[in-house]
PDB file of N, CA and C in Angstrom:
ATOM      1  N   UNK A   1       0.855  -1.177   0.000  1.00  0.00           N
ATOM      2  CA  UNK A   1       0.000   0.000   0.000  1.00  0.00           C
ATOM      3  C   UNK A   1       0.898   1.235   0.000  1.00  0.00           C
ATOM      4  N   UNK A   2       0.593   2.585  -0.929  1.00  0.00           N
ATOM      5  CA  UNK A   2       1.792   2.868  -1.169  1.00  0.00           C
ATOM      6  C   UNK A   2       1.574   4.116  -0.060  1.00  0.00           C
ATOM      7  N   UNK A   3       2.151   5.648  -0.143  1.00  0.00           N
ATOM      8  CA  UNK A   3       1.767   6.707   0.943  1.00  0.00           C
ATOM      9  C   UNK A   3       0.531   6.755   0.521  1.00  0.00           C
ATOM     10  N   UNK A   4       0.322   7.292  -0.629  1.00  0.00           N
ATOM     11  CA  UNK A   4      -0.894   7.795  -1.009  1.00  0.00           C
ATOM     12  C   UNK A   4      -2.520   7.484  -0.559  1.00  0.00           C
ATOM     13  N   UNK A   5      -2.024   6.181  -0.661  1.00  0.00           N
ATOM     14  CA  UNK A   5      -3.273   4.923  -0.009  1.00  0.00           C
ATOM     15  C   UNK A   5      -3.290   5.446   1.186  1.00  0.00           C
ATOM     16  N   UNK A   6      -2.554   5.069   1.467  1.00  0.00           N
ATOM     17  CA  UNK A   6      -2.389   5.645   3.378  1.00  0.00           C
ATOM     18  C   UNK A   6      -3.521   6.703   3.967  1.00  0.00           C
ATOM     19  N   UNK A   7      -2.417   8.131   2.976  1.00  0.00           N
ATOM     20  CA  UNK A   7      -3.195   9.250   3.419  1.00  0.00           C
ATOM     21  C   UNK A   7      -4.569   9.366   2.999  1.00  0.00           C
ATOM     22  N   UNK A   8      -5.056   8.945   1.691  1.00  0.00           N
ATOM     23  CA  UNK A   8      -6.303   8.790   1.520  1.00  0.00           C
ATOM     24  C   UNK A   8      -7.148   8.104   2.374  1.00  0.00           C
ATOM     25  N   UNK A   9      -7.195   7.084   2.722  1.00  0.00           N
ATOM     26  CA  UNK A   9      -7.715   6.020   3.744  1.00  0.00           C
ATOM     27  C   UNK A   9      -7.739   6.569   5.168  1.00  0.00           C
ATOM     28  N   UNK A  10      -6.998   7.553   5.708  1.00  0.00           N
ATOM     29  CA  UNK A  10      -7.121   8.711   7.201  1.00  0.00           C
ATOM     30  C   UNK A  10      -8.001   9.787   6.107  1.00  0.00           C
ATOM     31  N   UNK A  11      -7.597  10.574   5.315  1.00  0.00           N
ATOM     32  CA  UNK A  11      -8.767  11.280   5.272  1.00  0.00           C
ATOM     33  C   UNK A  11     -10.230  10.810   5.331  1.00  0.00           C
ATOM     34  N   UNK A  12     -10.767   9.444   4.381  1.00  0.00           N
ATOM     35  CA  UNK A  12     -11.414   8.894   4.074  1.00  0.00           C
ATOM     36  C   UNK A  12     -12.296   8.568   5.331  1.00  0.00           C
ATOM     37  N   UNK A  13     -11.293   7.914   6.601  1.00  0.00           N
ATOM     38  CA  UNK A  13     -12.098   8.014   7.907  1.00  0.00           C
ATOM     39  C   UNK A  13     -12.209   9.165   8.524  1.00  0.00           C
ATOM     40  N   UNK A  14     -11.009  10.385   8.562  1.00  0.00           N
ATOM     41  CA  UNK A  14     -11.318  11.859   9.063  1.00  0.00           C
ATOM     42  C   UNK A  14     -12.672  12.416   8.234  1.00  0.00           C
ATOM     43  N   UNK A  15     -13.058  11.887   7.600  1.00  0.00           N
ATOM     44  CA  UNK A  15     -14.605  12.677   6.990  1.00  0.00           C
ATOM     45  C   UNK A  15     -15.878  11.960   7.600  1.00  0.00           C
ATOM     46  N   UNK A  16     -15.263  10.520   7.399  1.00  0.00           N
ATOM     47  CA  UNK A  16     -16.717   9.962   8.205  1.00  0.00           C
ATOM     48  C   UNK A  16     -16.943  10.375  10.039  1.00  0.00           C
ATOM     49  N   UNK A  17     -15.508  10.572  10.958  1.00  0.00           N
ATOM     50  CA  UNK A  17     -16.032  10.812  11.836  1.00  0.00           C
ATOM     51  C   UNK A  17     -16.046  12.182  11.673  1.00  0.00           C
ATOM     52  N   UNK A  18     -16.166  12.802  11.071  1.00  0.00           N
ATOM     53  CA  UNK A  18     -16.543  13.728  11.182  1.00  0.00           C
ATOM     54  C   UNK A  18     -18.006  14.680  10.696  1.00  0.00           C
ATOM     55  N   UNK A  19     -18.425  13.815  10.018  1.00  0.00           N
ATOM     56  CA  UNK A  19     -19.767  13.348   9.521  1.00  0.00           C
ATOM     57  C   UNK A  19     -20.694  13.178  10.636  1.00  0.00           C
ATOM     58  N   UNK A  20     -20.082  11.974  11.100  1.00  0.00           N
ATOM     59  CA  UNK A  20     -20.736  11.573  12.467  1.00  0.00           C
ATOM     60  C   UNK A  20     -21.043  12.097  13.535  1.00  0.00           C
ATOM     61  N   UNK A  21     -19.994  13.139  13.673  1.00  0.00           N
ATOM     62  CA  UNK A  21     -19.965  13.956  14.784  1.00  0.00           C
ATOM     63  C   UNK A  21     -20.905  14.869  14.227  1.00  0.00           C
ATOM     64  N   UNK A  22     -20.895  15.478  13.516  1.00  0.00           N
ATOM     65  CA  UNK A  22     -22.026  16.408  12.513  1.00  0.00           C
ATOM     66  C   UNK A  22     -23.605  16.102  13.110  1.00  0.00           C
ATOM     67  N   UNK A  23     -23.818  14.839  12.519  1.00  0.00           N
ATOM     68  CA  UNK A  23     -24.954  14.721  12.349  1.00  0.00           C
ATOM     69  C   UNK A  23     -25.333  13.858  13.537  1.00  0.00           C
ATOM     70  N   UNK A  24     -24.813  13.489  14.457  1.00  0.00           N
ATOM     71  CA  UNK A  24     -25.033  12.616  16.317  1.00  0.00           C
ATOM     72  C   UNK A  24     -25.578  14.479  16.774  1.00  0.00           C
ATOM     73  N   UNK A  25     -24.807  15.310  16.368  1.00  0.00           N
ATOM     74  CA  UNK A  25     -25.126  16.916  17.481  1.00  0.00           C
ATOM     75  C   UNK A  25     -26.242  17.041  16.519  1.00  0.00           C
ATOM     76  N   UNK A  26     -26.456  17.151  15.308  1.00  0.00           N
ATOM     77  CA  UNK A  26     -27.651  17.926  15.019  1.00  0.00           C
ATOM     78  C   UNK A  26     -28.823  16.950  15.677  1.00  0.00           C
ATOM     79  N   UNK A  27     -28.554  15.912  15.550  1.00  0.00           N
ATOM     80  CA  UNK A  27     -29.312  14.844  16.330  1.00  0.00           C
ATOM     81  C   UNK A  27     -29.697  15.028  17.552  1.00  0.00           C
ATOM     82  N   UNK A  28     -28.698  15.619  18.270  1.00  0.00           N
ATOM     83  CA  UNK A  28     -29.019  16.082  19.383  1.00  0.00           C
ATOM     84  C   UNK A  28     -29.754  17.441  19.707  1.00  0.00           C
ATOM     85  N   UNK A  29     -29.684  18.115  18.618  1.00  0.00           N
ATOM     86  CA  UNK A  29     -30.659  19.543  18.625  1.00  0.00           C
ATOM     87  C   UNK A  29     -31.664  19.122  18.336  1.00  0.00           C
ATOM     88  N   UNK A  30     -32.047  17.940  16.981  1.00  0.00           N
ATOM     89  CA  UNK A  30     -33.498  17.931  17.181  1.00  0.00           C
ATOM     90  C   UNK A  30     -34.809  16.896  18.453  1.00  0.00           C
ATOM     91  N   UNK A  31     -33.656  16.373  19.113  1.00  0.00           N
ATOM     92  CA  UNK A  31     -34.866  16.150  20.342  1.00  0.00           C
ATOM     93  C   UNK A  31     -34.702  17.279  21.352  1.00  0.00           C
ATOM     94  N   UNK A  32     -33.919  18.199  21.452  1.00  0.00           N
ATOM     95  CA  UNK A  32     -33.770  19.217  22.221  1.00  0.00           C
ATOM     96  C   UNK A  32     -34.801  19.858  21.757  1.00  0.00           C
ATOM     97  N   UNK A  33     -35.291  20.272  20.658  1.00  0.00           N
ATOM     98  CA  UNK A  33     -35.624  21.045  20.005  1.00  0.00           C
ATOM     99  C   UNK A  33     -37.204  21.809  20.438  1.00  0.00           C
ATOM    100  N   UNK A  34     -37.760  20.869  21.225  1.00  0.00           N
ATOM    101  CA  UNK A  34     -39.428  20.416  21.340  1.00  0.00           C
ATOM    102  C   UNK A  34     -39.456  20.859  23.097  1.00  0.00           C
ATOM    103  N   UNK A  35     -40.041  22.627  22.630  1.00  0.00           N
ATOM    104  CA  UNK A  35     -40.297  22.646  24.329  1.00  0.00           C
ATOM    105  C   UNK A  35     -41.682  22.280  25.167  1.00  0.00           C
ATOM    106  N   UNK A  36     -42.192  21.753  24.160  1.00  0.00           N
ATOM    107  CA  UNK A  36     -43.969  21.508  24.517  1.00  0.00           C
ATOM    108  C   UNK A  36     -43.719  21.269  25.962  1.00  0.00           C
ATOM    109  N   UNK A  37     -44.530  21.187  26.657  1.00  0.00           N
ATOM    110  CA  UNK A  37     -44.858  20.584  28.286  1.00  0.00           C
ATOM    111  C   UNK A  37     -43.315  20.621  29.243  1.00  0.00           C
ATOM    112  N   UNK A  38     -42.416  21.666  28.679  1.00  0.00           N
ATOM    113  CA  UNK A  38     -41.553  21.704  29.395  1.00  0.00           C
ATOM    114  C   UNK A  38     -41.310  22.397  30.425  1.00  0.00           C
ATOM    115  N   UNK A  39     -41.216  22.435  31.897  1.00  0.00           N
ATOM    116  CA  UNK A  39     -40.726  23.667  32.732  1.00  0.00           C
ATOM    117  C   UNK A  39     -39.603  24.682  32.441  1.00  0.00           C
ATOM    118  N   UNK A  40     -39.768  25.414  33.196  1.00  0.00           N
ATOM    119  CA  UNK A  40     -38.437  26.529  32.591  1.00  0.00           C
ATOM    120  C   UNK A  40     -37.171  26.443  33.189  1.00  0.00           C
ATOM    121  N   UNK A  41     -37.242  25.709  33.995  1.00  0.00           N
ATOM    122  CA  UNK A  41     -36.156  25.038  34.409  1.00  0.00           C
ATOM    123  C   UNK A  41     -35.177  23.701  33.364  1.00  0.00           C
ATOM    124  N   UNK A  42     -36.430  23.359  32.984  1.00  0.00           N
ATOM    125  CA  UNK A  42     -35.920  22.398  32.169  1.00  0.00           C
ATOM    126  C   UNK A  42     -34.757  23.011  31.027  1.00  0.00           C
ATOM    127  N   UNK A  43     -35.885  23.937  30.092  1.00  0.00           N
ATOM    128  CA  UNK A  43     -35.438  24.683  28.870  1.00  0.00           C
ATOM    129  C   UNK A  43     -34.025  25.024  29.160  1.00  0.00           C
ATOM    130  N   UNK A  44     -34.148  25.680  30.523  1.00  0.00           N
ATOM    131  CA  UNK A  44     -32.863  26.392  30.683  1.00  0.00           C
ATOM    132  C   UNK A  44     -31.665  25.429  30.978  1.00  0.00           C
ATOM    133  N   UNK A  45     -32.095  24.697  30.883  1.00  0.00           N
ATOM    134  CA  UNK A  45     -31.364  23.246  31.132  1.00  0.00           C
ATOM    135  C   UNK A  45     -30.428  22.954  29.919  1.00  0.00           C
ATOM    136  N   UNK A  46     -31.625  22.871  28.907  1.00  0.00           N
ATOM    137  CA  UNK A  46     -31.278  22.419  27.463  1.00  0.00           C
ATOM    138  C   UNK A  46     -30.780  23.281  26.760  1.00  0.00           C
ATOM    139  N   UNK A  47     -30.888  24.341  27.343  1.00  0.00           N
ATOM    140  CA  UNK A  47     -30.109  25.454  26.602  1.00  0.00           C
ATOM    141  C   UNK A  47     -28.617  25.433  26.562  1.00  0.00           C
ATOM    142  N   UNK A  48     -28.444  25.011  27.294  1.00  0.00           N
ATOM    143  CA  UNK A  48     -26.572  24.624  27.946  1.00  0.00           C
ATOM    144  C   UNK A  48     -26.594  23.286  26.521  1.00  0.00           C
ATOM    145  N   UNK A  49     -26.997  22.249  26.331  1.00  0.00           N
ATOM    146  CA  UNK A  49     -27.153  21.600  25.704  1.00  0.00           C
ATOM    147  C   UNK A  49     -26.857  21.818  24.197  1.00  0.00           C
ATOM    148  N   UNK A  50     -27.861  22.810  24.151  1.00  0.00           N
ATOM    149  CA  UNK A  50     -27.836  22.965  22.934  1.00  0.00           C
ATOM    150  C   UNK A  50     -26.367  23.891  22.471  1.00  0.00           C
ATOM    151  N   UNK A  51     -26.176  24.916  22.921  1.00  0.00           N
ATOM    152  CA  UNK A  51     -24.748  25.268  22.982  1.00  0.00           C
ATOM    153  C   UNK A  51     -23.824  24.444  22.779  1.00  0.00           C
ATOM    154  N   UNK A  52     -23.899  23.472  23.762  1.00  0.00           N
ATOM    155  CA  UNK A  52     -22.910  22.606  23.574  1.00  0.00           C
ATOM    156  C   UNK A  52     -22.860  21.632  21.958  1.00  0.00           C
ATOM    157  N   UNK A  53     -24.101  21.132  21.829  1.00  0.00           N
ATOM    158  CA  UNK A  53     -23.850  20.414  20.090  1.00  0.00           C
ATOM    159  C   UNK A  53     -23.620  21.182  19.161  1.00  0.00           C
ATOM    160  N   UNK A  54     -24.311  22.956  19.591  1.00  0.00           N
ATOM    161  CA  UNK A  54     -24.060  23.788  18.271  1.00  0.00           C
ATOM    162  C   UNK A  54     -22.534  23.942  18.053  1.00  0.00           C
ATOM    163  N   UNK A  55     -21.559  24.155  19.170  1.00  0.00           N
ATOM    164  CA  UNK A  55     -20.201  24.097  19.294  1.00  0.00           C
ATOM    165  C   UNK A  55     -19.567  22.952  18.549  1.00  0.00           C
ATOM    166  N   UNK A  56     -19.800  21.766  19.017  1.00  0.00           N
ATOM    167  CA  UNK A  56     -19.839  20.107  17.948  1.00  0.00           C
ATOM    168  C   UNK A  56     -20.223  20.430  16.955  1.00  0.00           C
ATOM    169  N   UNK A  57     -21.188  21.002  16.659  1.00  0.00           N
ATOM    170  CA  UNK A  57     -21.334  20.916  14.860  1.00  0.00           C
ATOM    171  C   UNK A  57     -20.315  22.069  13.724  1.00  0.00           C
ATOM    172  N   UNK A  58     -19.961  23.248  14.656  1.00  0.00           N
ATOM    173  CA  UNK A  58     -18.705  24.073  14.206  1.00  0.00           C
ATOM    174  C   UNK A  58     -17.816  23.115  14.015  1.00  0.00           C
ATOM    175  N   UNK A  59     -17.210  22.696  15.011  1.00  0.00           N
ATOM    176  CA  UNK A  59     -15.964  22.202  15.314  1.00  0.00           C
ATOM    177  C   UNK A  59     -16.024  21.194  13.781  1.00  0.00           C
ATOM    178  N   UNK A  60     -17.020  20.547  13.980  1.00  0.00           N
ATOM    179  CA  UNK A  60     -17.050  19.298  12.764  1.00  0.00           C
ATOM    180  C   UNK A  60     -16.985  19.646  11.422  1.00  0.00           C
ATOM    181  N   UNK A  61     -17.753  20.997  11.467  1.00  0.00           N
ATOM    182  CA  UNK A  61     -17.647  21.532  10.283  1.00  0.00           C
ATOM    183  C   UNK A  61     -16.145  21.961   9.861  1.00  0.00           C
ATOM    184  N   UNK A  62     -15.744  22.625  10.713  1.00  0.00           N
ATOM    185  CA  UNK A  62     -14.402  22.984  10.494  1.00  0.00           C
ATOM    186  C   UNK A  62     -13.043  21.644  10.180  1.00  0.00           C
ATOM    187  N   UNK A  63     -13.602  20.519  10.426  1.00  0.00           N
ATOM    188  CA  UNK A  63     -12.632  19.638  10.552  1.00  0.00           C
ATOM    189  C   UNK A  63     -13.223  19.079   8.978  1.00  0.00           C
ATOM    190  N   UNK A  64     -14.085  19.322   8.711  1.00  0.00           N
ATOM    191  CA  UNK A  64     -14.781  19.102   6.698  1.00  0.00           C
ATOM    192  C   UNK A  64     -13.825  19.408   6.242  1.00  0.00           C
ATOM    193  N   UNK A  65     -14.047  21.067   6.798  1.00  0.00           N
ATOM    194  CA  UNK A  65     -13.419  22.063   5.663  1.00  0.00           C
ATOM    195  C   UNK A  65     -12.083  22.128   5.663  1.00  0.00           C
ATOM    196  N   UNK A  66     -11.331  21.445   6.880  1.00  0.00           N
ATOM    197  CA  UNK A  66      -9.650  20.956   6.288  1.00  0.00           C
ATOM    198  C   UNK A  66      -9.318  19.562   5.773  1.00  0.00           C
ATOM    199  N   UNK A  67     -10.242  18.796   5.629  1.00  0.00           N
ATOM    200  CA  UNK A  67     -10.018  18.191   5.164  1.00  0.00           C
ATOM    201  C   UNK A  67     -10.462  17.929   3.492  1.00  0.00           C
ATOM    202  N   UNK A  68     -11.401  19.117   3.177  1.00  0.00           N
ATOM    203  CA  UNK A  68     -11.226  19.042   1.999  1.00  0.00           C
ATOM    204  C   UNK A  68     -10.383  20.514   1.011  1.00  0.00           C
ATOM    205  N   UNK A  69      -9.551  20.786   2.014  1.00  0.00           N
ATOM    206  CA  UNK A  69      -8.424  22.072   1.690  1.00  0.00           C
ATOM    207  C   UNK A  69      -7.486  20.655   1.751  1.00  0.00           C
ATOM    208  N   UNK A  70      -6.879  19.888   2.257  1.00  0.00           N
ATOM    209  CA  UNK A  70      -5.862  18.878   2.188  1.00  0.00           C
ATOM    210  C   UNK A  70      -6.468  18.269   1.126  1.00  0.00           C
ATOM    211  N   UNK A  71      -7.353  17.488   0.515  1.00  0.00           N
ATOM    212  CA  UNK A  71      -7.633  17.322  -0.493  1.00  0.00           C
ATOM    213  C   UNK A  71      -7.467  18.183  -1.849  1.00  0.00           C
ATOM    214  N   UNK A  72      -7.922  19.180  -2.072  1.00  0.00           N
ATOM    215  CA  UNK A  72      -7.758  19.950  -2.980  1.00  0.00           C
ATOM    216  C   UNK A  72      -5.932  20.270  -3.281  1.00  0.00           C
ATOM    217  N   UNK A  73      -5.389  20.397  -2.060  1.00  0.00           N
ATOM    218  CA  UNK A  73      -3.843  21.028  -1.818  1.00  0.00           C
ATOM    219  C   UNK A  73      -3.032  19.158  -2.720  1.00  0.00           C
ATOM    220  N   UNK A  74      -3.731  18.162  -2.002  1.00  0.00           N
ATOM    221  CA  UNK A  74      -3.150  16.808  -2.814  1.00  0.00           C
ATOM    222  C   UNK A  74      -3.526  17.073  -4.811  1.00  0.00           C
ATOM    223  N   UNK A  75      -4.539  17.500  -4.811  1.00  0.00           N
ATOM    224  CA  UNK A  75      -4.930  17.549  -6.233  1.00  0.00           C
ATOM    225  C   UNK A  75      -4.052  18.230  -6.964  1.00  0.00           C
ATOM    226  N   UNK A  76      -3.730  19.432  -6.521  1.00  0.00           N
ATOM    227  CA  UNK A  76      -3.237  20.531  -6.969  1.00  0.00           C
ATOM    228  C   UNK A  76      -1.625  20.198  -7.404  1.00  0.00           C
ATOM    229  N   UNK A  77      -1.162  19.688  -6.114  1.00  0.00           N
ATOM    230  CA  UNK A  77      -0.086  19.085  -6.168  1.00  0.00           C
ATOM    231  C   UNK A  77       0.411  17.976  -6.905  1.00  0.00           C
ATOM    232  N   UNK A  78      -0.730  16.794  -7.285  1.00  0.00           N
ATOM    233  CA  UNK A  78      -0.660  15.917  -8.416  1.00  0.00           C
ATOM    234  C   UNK A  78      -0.428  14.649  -7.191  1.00  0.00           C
ATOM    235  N   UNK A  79      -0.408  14.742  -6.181  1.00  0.00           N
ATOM    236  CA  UNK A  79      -0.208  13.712  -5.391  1.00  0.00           C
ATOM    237  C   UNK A  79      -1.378  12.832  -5.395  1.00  0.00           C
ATOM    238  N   UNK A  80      -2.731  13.173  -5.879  1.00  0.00           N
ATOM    239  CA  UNK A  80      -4.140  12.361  -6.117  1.00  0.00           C
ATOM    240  C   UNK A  80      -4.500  13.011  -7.178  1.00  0.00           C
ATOM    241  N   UNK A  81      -5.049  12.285  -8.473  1.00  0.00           N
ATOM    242  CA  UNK A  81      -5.711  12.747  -9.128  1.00  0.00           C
ATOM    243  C   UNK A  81      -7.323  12.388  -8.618  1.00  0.00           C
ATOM    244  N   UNK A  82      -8.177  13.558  -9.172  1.00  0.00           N
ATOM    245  CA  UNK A  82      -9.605  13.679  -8.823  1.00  0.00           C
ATOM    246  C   UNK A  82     -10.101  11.867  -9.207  1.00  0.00           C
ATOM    247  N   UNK A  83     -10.386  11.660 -10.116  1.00  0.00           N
ATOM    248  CA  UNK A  83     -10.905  10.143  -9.960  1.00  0.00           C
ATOM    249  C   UNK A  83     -10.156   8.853 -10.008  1.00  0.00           C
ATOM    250  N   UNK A  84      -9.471   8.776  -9.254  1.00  0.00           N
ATOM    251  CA  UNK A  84      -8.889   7.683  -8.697  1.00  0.00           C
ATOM    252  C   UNK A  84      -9.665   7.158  -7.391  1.00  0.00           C
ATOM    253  N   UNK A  85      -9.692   5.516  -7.494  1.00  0.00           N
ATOM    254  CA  UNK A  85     -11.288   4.426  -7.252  1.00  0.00           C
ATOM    255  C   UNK A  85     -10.862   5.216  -5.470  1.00  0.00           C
ATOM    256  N   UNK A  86     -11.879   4.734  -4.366  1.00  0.00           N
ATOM    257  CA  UNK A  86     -11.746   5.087  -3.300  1.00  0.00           C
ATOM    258  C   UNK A  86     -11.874   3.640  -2.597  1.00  0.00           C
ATOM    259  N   UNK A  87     -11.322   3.005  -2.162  1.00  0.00           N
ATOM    260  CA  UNK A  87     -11.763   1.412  -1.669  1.00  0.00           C
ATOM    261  C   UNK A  87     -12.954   1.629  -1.613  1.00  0.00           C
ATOM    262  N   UNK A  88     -13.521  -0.114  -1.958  1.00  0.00           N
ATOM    263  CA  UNK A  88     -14.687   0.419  -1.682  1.00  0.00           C
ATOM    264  C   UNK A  88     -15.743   0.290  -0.412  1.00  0.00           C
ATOM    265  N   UNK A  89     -14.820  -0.593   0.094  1.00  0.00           N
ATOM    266  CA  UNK A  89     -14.977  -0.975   1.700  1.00  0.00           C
ATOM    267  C   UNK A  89     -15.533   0.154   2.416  1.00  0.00           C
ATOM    268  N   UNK A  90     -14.300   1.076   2.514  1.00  0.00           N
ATOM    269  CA  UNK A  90     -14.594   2.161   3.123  1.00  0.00           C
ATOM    270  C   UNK A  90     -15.558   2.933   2.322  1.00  0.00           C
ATOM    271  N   UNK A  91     -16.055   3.148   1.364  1.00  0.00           N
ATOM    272  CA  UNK A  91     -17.308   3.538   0.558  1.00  0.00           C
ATOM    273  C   UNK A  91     -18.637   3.432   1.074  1.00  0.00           C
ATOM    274  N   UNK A  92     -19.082   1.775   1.280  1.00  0.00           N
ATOM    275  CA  UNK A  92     -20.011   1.019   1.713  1.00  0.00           C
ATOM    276  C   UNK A  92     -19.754   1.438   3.211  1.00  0.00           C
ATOM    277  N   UNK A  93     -18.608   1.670   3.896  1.00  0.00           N
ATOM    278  CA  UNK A  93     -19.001   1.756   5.357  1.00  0.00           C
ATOM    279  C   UNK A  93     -19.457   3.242   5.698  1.00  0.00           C
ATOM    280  N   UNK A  94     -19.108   4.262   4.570  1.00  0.00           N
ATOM    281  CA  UNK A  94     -19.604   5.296   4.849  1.00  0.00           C
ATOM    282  C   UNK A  94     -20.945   5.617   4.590  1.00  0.00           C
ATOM    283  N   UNK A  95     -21.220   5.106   3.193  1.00  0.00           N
ATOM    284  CA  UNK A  95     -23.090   4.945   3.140  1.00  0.00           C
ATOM    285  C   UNK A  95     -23.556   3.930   4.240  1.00  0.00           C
ATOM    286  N   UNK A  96     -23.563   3.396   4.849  1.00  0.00           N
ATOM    287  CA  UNK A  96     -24.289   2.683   6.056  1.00  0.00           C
ATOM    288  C   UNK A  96     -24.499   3.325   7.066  1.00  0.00           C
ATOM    289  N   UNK A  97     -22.989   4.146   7.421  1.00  0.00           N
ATOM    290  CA  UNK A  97     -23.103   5.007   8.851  1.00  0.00           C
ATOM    291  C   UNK A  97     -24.202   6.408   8.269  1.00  0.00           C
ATOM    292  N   UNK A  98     -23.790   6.347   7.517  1.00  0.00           N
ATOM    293  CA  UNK A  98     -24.565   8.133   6.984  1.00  0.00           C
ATOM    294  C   UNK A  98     -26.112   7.300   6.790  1.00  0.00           C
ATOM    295  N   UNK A  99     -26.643   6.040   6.321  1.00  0.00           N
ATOM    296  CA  UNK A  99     -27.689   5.360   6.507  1.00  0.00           C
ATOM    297  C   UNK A  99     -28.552   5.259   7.619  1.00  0.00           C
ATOM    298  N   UNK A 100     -27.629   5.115   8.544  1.00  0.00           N
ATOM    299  CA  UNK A 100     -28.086   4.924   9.793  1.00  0.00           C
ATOM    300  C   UNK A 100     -28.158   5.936  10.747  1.00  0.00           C
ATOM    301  N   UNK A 101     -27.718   7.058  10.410  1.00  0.00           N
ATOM    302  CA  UNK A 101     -27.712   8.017  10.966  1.00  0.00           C
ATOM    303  C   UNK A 101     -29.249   8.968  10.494  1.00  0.00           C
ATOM    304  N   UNK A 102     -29.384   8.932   8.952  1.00  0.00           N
ATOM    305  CA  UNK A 102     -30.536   9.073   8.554  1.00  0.00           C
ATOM    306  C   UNK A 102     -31.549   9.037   9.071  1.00  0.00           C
ATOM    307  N   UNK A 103     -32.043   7.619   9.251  1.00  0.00           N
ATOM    308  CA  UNK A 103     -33.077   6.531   9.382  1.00  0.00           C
ATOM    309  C   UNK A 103     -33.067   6.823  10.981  1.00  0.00           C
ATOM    310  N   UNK A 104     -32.318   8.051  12.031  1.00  0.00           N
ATOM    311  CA  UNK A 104     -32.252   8.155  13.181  1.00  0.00           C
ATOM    312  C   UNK A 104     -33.073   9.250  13.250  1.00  0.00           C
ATOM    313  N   UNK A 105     -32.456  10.049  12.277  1.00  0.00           N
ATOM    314  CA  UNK A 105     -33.255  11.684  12.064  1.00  0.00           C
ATOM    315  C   UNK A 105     -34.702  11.957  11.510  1.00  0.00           C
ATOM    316  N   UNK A 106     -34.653  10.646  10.930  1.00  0.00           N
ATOM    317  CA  UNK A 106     -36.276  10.785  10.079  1.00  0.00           C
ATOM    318  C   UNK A 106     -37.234  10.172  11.318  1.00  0.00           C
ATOM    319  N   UNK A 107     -36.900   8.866  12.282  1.00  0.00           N
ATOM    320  CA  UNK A 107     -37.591   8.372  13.249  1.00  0.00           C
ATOM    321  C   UNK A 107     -38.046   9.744  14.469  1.00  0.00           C
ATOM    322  N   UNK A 108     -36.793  10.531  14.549  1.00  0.00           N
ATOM    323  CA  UNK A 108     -37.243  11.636  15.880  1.00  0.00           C
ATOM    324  C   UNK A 108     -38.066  12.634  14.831  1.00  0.00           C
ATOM    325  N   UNK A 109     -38.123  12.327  13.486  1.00  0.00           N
ATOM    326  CA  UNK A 109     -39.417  13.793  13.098  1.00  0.00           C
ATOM    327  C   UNK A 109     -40.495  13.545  12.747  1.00  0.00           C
ATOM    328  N   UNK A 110     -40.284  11.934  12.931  1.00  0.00           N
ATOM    329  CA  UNK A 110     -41.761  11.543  12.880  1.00  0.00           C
ATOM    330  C   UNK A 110     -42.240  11.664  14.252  1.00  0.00           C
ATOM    331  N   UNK A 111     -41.600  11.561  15.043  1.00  0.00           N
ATOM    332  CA  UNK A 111     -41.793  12.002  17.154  1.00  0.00           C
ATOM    333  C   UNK A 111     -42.592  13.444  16.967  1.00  0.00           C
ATOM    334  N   UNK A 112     -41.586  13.892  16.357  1.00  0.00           N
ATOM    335  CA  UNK A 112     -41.841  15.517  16.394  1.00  0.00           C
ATOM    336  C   UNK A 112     -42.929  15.889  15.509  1.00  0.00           C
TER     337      UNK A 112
END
């Protein structure tokens, strides 16, 4: 496996957890989200909460957006060309997690 593989295959997982982390906090804003029958104690509760995933979802975002500036900077450089195959292992494991993460978000809006 040569560097290239390498570094592709850490970015490849630096996107999915970071994906993950993405979309577990927005996940977490939308059952936060619902103050029906709540005390105000509560809210103020969840408010700390919510701060806290909106912070997680920056952070995640920001960890996207260097990783697709290291991408682009490999392109540029000739160290990856744009379509060269991506295993596909790691392909399939990223549509499953992003699957399942889905099929998490659509269940709490049918709640909601």
């Amino acid at each position: 496996m040569s560097n290239n593989d390498v570094r592709l295959q850490s970015l490849v997982s630096q996107v999915d957890d970071a994906t993950a982390r993405f979309l577990m906090n927005e996940l977490k804003l939308v059952k936060l989200a619902s103050n029906k029958d709540k005390s105000l104690a509560t809210v103020a509760a969840e408010t700390t909460e919510i701060e806290s995933s909106t912070s997680g979802i920056v952070r995640a975002v920001e960890d996207l957006l260097v990783i697709s500036r290291r991408l682009k900077e490999a392109w540029v450089l000739g160290q990856r060309k744009p379509n060269e195959a991506v295993n596909s292992d790691d392909l399939e494991r990223s549509r499953q997690t992003t699957q399942d993460i889905i099929s998490q978000l659509s269940s709490i809006n049918e709640w909601l």
